[in-house]
C-alpha atoms as a PDB file:
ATOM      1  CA  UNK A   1      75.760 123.097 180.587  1.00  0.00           C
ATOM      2  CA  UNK A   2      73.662 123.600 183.833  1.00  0.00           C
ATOM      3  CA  UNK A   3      70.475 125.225 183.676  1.00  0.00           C
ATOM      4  CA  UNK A   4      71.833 128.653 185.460  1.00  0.00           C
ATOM      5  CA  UNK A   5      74.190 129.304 182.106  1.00  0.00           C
ATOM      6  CA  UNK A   6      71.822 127.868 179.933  1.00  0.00           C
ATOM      7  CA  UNK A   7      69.457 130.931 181.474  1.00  0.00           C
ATOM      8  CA  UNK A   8      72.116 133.224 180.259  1.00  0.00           C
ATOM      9  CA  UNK A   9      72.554 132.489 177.681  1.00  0.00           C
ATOM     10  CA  UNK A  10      69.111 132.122 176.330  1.00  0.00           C
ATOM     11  CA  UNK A  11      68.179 135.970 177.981  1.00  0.00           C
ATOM     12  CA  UNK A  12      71.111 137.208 175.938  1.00  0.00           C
ATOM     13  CA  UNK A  13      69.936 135.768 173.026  1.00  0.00           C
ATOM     14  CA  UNK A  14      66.565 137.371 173.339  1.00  0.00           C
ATOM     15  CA  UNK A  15      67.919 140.679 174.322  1.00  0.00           C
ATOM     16  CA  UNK A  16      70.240 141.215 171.712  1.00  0.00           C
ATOM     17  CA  UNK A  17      67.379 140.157 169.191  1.00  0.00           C
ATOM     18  CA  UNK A  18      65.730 142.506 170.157  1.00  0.00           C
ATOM     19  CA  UNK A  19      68.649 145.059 170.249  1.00  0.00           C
ATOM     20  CA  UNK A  20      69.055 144.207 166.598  1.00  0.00           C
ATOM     21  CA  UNK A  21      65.934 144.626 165.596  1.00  0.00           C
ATOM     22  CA  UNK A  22      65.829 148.139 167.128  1.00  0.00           C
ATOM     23  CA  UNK A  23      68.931 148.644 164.995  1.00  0.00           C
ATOM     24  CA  UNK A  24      67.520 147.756 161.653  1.00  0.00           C
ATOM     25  CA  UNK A  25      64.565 150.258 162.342  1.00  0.00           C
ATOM     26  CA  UNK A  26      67.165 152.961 163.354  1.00  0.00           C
ATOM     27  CA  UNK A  27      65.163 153.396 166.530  1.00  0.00           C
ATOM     28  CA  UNK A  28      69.147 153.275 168.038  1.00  0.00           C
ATOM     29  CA  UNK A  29      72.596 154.023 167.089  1.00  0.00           C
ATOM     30  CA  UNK A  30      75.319 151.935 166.179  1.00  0.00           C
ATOM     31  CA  UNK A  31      77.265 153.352 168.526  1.00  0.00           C
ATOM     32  CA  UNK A  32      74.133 152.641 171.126  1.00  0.00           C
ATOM     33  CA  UNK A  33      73.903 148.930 169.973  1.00  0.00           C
ATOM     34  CA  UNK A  34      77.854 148.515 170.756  1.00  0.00           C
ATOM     35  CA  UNK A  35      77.759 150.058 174.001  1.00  0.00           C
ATOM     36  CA  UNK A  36      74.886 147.757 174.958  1.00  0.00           C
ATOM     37  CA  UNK A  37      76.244 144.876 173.288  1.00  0.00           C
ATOM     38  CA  UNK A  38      79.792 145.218 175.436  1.00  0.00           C
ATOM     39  CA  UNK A  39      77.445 145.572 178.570  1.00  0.00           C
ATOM     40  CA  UNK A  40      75.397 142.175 177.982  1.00  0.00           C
ATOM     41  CA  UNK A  41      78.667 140.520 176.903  1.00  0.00           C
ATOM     42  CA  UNK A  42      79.569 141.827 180.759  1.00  0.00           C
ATOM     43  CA  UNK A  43      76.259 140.720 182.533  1.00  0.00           C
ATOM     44  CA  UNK A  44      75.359 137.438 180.942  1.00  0.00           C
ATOM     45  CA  UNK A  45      79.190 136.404 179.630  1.00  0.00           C
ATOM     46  CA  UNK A  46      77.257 134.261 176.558  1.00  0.00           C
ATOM     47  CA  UNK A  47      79.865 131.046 175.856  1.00  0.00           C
ATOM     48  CA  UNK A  48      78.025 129.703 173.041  1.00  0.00           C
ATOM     49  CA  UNK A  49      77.163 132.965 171.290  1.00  0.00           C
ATOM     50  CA  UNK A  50      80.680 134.110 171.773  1.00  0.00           C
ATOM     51  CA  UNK A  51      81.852 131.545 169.785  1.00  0.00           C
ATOM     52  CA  UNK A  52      79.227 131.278 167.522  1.00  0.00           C
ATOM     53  CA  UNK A  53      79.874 135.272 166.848  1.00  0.00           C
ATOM     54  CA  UNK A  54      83.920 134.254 165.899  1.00  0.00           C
ATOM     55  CA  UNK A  55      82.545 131.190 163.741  1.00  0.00           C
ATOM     56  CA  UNK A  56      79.756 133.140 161.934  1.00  0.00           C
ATOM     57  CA  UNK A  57      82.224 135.821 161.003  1.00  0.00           C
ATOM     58  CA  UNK A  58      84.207 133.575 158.443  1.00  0.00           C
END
């Protein structure tokens, strides 16, 4: 892993964080958090979170 994806994937960690967080305290919508969620997955394309998403979800 180079340190230009490792960037990536450490922002998109952070961001969706704090997207979750803002979730929990119903300061946004599901619908919101899903719509921003799809766009990260579209800016930062997070390997290791994808698949830690898929494995988590077991």
């Amino acid at each position: 892993m180079n340190n230009t994806i490792f960037q990536a994937e450490l922002t998109y960690q952070v961001t969706m964080s704090y997207a979750q967080k803002l979730l929990s305290k119903q300061v946004i919508t599901a619908d919101a958090y899903r719509d921003f969620l799809q766009k990260m997955q579209e800016m930062y394309y997070p390997l290791l979170s994808q698949y830690m998403d898929e494995t988590l979800d077991k």
